[in-house]
Each structure stands twice: as C-alpha cells, then as structure tokens.
Protein backbone atom coordinates (compact mmCIF):
# COMPACT_ATOMS: atom_id res chain seq x y z
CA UNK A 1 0.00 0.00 0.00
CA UNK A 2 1.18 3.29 -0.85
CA UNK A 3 2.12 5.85 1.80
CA UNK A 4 -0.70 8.38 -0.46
CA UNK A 5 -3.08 5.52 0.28
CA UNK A 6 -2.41 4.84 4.07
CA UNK A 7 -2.79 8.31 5.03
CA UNK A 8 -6.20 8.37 3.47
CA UNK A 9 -7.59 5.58 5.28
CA UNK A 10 -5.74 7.74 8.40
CA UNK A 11 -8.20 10.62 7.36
CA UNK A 12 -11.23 8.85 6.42
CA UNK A 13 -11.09 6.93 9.84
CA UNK A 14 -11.44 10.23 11.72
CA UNK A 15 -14.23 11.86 9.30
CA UNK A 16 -16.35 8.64 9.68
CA UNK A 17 -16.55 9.27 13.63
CA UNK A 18 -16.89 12.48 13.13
CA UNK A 19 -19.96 12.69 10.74
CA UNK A 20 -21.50 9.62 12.82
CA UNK A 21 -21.41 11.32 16.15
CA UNK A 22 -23.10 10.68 19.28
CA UNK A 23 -26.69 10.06 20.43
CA UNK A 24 -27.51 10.49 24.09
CA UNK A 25 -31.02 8.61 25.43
CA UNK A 26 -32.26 9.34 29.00
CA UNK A 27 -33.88 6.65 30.55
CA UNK A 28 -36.54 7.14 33.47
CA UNK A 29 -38.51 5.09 35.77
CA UNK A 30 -39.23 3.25 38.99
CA UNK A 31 -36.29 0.88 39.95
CA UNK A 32 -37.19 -2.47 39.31
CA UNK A 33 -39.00 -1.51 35.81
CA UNK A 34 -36.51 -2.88 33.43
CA UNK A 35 -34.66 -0.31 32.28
CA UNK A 36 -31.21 -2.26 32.31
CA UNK A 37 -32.68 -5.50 30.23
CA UNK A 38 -34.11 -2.87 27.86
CA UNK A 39 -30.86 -1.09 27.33
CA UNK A 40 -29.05 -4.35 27.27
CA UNK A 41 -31.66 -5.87 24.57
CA UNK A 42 -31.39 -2.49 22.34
CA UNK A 43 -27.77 -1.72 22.21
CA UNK A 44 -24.62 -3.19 21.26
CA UNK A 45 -22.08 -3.55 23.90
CA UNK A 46 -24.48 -4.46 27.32
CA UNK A 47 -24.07 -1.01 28.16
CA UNK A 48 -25.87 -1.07 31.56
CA UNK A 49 -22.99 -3.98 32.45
CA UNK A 50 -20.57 -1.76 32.61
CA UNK A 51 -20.23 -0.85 36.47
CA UNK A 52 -21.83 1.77 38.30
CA UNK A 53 -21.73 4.52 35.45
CA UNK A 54 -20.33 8.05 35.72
CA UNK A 55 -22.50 9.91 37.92
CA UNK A 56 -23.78 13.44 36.89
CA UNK A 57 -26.20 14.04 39.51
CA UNK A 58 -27.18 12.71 42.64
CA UNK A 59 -30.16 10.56 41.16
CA UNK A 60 -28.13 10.32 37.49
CA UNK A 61 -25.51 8.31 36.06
CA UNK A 62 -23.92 8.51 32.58
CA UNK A 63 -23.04 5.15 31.18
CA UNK A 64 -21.20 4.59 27.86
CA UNK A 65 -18.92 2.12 26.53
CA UNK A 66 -16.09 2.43 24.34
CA UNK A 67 -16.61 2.17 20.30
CA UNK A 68 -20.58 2.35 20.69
CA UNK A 69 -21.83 5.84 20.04
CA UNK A 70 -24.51 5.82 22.58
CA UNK A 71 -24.53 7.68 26.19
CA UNK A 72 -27.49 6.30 28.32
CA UNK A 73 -28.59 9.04 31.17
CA UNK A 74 -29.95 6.35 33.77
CA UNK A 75 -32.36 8.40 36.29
CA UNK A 76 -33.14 6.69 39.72
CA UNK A 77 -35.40 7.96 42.59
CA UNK A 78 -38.67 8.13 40.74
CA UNK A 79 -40.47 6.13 43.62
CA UNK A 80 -39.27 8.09 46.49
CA UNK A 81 -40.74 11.20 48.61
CA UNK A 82 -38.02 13.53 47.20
CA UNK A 83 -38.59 12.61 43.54
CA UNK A 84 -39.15 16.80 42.73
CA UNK A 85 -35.15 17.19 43.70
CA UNK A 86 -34.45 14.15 41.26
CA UNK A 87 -36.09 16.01 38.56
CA UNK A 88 -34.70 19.66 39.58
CA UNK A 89 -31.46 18.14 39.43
CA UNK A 90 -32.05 16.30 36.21
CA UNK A 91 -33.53 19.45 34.29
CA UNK A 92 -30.46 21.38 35.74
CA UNK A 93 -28.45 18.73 33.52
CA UNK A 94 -30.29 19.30 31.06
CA UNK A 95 -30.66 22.93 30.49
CA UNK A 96 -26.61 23.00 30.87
CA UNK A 97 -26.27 20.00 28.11
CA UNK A 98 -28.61 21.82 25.83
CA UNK A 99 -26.19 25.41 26.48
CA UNK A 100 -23.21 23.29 24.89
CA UNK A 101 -22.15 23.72 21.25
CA UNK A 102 -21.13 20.33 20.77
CA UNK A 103 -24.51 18.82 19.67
CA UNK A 104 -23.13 15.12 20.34
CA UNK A 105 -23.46 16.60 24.12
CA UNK A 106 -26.74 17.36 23.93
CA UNK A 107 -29.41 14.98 25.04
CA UNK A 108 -31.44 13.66 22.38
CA UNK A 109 -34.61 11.88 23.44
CA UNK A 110 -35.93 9.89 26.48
CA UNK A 111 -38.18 6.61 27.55
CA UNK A 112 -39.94 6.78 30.18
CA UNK A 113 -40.09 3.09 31.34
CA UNK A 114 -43.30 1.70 33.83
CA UNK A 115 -43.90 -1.66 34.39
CA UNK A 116 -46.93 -3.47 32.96
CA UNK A 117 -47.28 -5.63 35.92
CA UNK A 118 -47.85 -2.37 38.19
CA UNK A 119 -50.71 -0.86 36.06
CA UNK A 120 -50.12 2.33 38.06
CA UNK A 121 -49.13 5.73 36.56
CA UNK A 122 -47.36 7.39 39.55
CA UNK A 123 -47.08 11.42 40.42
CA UNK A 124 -43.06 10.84 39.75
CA UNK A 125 -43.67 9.15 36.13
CA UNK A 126 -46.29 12.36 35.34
CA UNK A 127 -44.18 14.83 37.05
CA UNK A 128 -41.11 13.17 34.82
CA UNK A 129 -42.81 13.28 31.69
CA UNK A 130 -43.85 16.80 31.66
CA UNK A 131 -40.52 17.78 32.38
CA UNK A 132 -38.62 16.20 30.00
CA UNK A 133 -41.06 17.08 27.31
CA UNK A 134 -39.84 20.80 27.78
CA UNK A 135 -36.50 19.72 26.53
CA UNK A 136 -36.58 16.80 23.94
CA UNK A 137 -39.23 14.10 22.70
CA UNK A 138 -40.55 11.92 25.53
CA UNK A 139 -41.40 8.09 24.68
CA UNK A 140 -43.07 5.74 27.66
CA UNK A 141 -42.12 2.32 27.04
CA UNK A 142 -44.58 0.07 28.85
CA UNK A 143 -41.98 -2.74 29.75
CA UNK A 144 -42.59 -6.25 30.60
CA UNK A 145 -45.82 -6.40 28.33
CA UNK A 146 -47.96 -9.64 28.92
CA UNK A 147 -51.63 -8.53 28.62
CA UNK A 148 -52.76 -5.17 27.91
CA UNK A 149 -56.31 -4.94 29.45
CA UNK A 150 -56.91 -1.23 28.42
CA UNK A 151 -53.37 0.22 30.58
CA UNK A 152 -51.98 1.33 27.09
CA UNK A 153 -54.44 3.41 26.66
CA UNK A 154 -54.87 4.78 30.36
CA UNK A 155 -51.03 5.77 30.03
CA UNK A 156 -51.41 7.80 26.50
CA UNK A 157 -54.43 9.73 28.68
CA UNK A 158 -52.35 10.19 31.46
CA UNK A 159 -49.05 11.23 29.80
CA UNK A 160 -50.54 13.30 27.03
CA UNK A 161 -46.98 14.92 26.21
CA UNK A 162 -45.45 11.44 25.51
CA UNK A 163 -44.71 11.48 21.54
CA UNK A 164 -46.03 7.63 21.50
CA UNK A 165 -46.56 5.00 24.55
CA UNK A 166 -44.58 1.71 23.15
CA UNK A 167 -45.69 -1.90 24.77
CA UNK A 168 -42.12 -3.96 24.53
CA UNK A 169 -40.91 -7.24 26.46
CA UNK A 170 -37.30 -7.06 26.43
CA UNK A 171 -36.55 -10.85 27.34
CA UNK A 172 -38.24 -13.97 25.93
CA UNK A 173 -40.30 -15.18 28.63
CA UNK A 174 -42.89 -18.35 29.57
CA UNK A 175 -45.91 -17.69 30.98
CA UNK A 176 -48.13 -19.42 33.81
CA UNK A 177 -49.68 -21.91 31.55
CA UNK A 178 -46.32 -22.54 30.09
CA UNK A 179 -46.67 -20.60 27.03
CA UNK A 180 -43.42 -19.13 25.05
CA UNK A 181 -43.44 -15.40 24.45
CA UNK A 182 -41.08 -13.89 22.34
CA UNK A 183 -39.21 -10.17 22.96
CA UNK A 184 -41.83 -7.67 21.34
CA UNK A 185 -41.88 -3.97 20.59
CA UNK A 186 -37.87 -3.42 19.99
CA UNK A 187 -37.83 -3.13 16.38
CA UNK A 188 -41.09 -0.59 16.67
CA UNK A 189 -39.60 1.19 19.78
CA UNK A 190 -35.93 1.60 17.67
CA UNK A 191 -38.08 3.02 14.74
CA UNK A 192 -39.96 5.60 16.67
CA UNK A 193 -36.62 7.19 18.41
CA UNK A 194 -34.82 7.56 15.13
CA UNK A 195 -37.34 9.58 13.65
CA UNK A 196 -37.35 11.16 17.41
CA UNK A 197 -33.85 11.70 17.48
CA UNK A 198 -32.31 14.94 15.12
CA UNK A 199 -30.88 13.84 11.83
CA UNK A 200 -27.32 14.42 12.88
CA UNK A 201 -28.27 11.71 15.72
CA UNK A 202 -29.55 9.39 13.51
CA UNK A 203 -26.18 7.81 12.39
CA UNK A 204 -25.06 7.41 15.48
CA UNK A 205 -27.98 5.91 16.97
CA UNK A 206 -28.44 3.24 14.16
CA UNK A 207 -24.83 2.35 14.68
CA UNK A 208 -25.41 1.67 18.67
CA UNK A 209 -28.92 -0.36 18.34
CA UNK A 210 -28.96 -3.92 17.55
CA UNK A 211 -32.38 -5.24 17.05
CA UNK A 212 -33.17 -3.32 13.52
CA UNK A 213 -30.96 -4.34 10.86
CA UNK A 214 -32.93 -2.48 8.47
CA UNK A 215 -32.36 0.86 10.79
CA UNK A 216 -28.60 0.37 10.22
CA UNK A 217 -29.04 -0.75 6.36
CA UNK A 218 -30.92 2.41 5.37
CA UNK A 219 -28.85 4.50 6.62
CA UNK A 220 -25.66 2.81 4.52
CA UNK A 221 -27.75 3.16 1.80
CA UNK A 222 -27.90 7.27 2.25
CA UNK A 223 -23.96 6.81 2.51
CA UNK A 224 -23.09 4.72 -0.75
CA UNK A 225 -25.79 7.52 -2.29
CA UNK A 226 -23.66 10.60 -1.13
CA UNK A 227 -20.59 8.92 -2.27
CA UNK A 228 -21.86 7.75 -5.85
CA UNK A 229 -23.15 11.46 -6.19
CA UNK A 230 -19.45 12.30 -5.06
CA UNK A 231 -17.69 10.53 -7.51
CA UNK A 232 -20.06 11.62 -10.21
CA UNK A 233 -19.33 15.58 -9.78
CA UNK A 234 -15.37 14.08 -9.61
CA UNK A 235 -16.62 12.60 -13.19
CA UNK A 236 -18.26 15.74 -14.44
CA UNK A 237 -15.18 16.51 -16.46
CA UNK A 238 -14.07 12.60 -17.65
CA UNK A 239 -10.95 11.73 -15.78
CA UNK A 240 -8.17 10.00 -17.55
CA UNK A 241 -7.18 6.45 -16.44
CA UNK A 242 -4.00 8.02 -15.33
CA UNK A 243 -5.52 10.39 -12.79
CA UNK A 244 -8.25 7.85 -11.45
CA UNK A 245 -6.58 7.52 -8.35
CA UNK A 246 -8.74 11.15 -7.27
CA UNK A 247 -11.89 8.78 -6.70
CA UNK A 248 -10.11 6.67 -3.94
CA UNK A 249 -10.52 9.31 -1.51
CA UNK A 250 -14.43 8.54 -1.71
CA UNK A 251 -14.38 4.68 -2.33
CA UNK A 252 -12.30 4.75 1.32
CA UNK A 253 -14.50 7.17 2.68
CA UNK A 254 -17.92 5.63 1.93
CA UNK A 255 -16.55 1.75 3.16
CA UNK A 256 -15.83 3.53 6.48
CA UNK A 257 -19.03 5.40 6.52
CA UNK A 258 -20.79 2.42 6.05
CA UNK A 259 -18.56 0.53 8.63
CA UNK A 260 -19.05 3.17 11.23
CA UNK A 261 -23.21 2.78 10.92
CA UNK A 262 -23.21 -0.79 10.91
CA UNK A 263 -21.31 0.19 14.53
CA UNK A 264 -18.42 -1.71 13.48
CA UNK A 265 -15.31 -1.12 15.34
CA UNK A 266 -13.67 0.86 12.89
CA UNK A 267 -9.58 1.42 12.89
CA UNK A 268 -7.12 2.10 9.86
CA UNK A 269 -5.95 -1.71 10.24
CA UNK A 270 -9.24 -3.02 9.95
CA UNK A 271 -10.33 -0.30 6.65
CA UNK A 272 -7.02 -1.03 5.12
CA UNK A 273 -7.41 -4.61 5.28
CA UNK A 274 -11.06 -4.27 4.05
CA UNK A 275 -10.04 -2.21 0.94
CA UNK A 276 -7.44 -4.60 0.06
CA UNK A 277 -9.72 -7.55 0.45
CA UNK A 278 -12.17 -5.99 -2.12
CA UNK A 279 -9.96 -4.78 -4.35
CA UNK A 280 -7.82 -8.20 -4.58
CA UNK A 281 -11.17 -10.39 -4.62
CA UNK A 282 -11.77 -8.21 -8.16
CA UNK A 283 -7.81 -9.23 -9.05
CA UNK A 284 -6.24 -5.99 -8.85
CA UNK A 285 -3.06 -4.65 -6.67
CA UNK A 286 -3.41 -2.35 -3.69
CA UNK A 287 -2.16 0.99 -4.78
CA UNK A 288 -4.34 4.23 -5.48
CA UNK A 289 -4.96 3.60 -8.96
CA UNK A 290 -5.16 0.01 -9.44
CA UNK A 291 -7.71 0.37 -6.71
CA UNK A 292 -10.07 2.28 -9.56
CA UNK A 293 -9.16 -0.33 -12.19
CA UNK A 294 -10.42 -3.45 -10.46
CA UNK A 295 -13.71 -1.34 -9.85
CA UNK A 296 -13.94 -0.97 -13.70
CA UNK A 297 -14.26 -4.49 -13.73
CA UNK A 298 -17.64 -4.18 -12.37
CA UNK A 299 -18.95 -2.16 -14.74
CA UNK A 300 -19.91 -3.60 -18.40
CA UNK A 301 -19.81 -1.79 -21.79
CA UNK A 302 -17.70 0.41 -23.82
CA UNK A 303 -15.66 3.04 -22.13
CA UNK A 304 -14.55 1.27 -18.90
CA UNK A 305 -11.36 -0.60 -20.18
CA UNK A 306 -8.02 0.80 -19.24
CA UNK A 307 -6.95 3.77 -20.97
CA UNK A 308 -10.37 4.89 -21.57
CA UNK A 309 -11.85 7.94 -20.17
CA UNK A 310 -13.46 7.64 -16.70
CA UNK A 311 -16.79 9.37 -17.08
CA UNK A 312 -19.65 11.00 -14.44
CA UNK A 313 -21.86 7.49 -14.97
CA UNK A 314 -19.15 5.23 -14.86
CA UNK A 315 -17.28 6.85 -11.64
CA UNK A 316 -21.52 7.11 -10.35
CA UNK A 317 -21.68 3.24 -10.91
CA UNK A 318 -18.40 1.52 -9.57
CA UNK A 319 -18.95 4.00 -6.84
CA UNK A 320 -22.54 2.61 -6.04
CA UNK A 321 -21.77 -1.30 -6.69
CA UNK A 322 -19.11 -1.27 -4.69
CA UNK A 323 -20.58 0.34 -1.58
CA UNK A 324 -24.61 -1.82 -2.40
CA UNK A 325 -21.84 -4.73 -2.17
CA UNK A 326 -20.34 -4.12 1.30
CA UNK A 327 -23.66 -3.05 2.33
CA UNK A 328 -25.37 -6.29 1.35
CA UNK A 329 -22.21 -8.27 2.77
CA UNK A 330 -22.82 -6.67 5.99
CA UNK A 331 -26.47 -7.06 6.36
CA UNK A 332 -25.94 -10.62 5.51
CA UNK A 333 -23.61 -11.10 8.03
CA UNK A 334 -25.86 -9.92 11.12
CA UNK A 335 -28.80 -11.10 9.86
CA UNK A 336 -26.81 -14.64 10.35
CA UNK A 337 -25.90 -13.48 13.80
CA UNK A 338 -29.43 -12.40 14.86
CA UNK A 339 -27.77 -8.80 15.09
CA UNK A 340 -24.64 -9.37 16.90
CA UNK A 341 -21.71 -7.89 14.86
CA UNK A 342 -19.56 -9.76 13.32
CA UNK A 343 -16.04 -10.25 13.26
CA UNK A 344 -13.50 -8.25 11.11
CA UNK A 345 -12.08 -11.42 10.00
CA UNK A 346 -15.61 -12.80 9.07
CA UNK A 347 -16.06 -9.21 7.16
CA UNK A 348 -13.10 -9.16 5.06
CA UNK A 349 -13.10 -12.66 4.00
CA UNK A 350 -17.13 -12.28 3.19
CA UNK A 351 -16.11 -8.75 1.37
CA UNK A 352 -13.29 -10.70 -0.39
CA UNK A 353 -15.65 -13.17 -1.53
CA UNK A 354 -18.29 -11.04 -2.76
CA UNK A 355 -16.35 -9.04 -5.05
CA UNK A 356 -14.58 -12.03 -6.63
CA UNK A 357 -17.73 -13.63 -7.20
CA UNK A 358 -19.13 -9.64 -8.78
CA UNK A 359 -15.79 -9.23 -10.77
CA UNK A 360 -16.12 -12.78 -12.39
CA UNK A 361 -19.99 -11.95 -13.17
C-alpha cells in the first residue's frame, strides 16, 4: 500500500466518527421496571454492564462504553418522597447539556419506562414526563408487556406529552400456563426514536442499536448515495485512467461510513485490510490507482477498459456497486448473527468473496 493511500484511510477513519457522532437517550422510571434489560436488549455492547456509570447528579448516572456511540442518562429515585429534587437536578443537567455547542453533548430523546405488571401511573412518572417534554421528545415504554387490558391506553391519557406509549418485552419469557413469548416492541420502539432523534443523531444511533438491521441498512444506503453522487461531480469533467486515483478518496471514505453505521469497530488496520480484500477479490493490486481499475471491472460496456476515459456514470456506478456490495455483505452477516456484529475477520473474508464472485460476473 502506498504511503498516499495509508494516510487516506488515516483521514477517512477520523471523518467517519466524526460525521456519525453521538446520540444520548435518558432513561426514566421506577427501579425495578426494566430499564437495564431494555438497554441491554437495544444496544450493542451491554451497556448497563458496565459498572456503576459516571455519575452526573445525585439521582443520574452517565453510562457509555467504548466504540458504541450511545450515552445512556440512567435516572433513579422516581419512587421516592423527594422525587421533585431528582427532577430539579435532572432538568439542571439538562438545560446546561442543551447550552453546549457540541450537539453530540446534547441529550437527544428519552423513555420513560413503567412496568406493565404495576398498572399504576405514579405522580413521579407524570411529574417526569412533563418535564422532560420541555427539553426533547418523551417516549413511555410500557416494559414487561404480557396482557394489555386497556393500561396502554390509560397511560397515552395520562401522559398526554409522551410522543407515543410503546408496549415492549425485552426478554423472551414463559408464561403461567407454560406458554413461550417472544421479545416484542424493539424493532417498533428503535423506529420511533430515530425519527425522534435529530438527523445528525440518527447515524449514530443506528450504529449503537442492535435489534433493527434495516435501521442500520438504510442509513448505509444514504452513505453509498452521497458517495456515488461524489464521484459523479469528480466525473463531471471525464478523468483519464492516469488520474483515477482522485476517486479513492471517496471509495475509502464511503466503506468507512458504512462501517461506522453498521457500529463496526472501525480502525485504519481493519479499513485497510477491508479495501485490500475488495480490491484483490476483483484481481487488482493495492495501490491508489489500481484500486479504480479493479472497480472498472464491475462495470460492463464500452468506455470502462483501461486507458479509456473515466466518465460522471461510470465513476456514479463503480462508486454505487461497490458500496450496495459491502452493504449487502454486511447485512448478511448480522442477519446470520441475529444482530450481533460480526467479526472483522468474518467481514473481510465475506467482502473478499463477494467481489470475486461480482468481478467474475
């Protein structure tokens, strides 16, 4: 690899985590509601495992876990007499967050959590909710749903400033009669937040989930788009095959975009092996222009052999088959792992694979 080469994977490394950012979710509620097994069962990385958390307030602690761009803002005391301090503490927090110009400090959205099996709406949840509606969107998640019987409902009347009241069961569970129930509500509740959460967020917070694969697909999608969009205005003015190493910058750049959504750990070991993987799977050597060259190979018809001129369409579609490919390799691969990531090794050999098999198409 070429030293040119290695220090744009160095750069394109740093502007993936940058444009991804950071999504910060408070979570409220009575203790004993679920609000660890719900965080657990949502995000990569068993976030609430990790110790005690940082705290922030008295009633508050920040957890996060390296290489997952989520912060969860866990808020206790809801039960007790001297809930109002919790929450005059908490919208202190808040207020000061919300002063900051670094928007990945910012908090984003919360859940509200109460327990089915209580079918009680306290003062400390209403209190709660009308709070943190003054600051950011407000979802009640109705955890540790078994049977319904109207309580739904009675919460949406109660907690009128809740965006939507979400009925989820974190864990599979058995009933008394011995009856299987599967986790429920996940998916729906991971839909609602990213529409919640602001578009800047919305990266970051597909990256950090694991129970929507689709969430995390869509989003790679918009990032292979941008890229093949990229490369066309490169292609505006047909680029000889001598200069095509000036679309590498945005082949690199939209493989770690993509990595960095799928919530990948991304590092320049791991996207320089993955570039050299695809490009060798399509035959080709890892240097800055050969890299453009085995791309051609995807592309049929005149004007794509070496030597030619590399025009807007052509740099539009090796830009987009090569990203739709690592995208579809990657969705693959955690679909087979019921949305646990998979391993780089397991990625670059798939990666490898699919683009020999494109190539020889």
């Amino acid at each position: 690899m070429d030293i040119q080469l290695a220090e744009e994977i160095r750069k394109q490394v740093e502007e993936a985590f940058r444009k991804r950012g950071r999504v910060n979710i408070v979570i409220t509620g009575r203790s004993g509601v679920g609000k660890s097994t719900l965080v657990n069962a949502v995000f990569h990385g068993r976030i609430a495992d990790t110790g005690q958390g940082r705290p922030v307030t008295k009633e508050t602690r920040e957890y996060t876990k390296d290489g997952i761009p989520v912060s969860i803002l866990d808020t206790r005391g809801l039960e007790l007499g001297a809930f109002q301090e919790t929450l005059k503490l908490l919208e202190e927090l808040v207020a000061a967050r919300a002063k900051e110009a670094d928007a990945t400090r910012h908090l984003h959205c919360a859940w509200l959590c109460i327990s089915e099996d209580s079918r009680r709406v306290e003062d400390g949840d209403v209190k709660a909710a009308e709070m943190l509606a003054r600051h950011m969107p407000v979802v009640v998640v109705v955890t540790k749903a078994r049977s319904d019987q109207g309580f739904r409902a009675e919460v949406q009347r109660l907690l009128p400033l809740a965006r939507n009241v979400m009925r989820v069961r974190a864990l599979q569970e058995t009933d008394d009669e011995g009856h299987t129930l599967q986790p429920k509500g996940l998916v729906e509740l991971v839909e609602l937040t990213m529409e919640l959460v602001p578009e800047a967020q919305r990266n970051a917070f597909a990256a950090a989930q694991r129970v929507s694969i689709d969430q995390k697909r869509k989003r790679a999608h918009g990032i292979v788009a941008s890229a093949a969009a990229a490369a066309g205005l490169i292609g505006a003015v047909p680029i000889p095959f001598a200069d095509a190493a000036l679309l590498v910058p945005t082949q690199v750049g939209m493989l770690a975009g993509v990595s960095s959504v799928f919530g990948l750990p991304l590092t320049e070991a791991f996207l320089s092996t993955l570039v050299g993987a695809g490009i060798t799977g399509l035959g080709a050597t890892f240097t800055g222009q050969s890299i453009v060259s085995g791309l051609l190979k995807l592309v049929p018809g005149p004007g794509t052999a070496l030597g030619a001129l590399i025009s807007a369409t052509t740099a539009t579609a090796l830009t987009t088959l090569f990203g739709e490919a690592y995208v579809a390799v990657l969705s693959r691969l955690m679909e087979k792992r019921r949305g646990e990531l998979p391993t780089e090794d397991e990625v670059i050999q798939a990666f490898r694979q699919e683009m020999s098999l494109r190539g020889a198409a």
